[in-house]
Protein backbone atom coordinates (compact mmCIF):
# COMPACT_ATOMS: atom_id res chain seq x y z
CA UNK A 1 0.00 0.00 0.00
CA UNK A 2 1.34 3.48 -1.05
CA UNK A 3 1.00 6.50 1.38
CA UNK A 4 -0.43 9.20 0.43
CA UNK A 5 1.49 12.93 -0.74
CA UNK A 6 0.14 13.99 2.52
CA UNK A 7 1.29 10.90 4.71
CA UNK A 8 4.92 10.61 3.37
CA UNK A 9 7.24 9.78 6.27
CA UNK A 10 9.66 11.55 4.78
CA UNK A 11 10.76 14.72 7.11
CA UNK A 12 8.81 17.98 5.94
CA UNK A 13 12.48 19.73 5.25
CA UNK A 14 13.36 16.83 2.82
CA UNK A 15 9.70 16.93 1.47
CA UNK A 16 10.41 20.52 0.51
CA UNK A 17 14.20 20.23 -0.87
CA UNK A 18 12.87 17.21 -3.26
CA UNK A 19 9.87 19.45 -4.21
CA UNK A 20 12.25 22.22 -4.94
CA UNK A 21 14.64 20.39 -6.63
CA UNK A 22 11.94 19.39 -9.14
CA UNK A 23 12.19 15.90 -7.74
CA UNK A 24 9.10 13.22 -6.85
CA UNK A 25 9.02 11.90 -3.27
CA UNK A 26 10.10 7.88 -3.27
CA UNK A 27 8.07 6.93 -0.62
CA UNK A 28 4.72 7.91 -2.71
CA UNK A 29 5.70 6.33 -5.57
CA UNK A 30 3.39 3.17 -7.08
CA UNK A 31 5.34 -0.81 -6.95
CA UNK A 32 5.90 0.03 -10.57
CA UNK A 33 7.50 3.18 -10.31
CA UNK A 34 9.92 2.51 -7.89
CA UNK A 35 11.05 -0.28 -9.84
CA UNK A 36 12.13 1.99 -12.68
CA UNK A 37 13.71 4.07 -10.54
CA UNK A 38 15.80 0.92 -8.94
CA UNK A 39 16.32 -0.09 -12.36
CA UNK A 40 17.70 3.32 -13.64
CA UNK A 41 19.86 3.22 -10.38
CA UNK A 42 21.38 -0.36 -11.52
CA UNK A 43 21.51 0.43 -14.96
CA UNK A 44 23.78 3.81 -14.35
CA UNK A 45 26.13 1.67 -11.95
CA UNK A 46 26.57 -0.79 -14.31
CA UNK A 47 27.48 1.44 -16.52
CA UNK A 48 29.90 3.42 -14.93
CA UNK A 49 31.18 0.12 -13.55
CA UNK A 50 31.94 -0.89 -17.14
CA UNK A 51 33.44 1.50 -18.25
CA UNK A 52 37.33 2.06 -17.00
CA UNK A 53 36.45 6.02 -15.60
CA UNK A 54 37.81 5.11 -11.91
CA UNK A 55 40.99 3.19 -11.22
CA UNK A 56 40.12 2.24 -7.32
CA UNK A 57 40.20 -1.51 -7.28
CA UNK A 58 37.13 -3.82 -7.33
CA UNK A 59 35.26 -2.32 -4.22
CA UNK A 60 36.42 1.75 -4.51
CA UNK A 61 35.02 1.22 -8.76
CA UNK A 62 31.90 -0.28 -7.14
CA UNK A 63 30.96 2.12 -4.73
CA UNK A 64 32.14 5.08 -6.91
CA UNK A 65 30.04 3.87 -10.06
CA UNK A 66 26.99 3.36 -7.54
CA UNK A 67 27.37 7.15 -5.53
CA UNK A 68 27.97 8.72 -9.13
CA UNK A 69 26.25 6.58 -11.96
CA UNK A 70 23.25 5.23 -9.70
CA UNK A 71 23.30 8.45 -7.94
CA UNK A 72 22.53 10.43 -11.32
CA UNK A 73 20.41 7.75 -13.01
CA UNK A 74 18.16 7.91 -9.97
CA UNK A 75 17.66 11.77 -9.86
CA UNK A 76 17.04 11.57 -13.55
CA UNK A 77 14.49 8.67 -13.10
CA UNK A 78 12.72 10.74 -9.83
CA UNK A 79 12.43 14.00 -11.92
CA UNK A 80 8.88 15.25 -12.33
CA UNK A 81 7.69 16.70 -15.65
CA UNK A 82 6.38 14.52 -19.12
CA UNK A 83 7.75 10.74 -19.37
């Protein structure tokens, strides 16, 4: 069961800085829709991950590709605005 906008349990400050940002709030988001958003997450690690950008050894790559690649794939994916 989703919450409702009005029920998030998200703090009201981070409420507001995802609203401002232009962002949707996770924790209102359908099944469906936060599995695109996990899947834009995996897809931009495993991208980065692929391709030689950080030279950090198996774990440092890993975490770097998921902060920066999953990181960015996931604000792009929570963005509001036309599909």
């Amino acid at each position: 069961v989703v919450a409702p906008a009005a029920q998030s349990p998200l703090a009201p400050l981070l409420r507001e800085q995802l609203a401002q940002a232009g962002l949707l709030d996770p924790s209102t988001l359908s099944d469906a829709e936060r599995q695109e958003v996990l899947a834009a997450a995996a897809a931009g690690t495993l991208l980065l991950l692929l391709l030689p950008v950080f030279d950090a050894g198996l774990a440092g790559d890993l975490s770097l590709s998921a902060l920066f690649g999953g990181g960015a794939a996931s604000v792009a994916a929570l963005r509001e605005g036309p599909d």
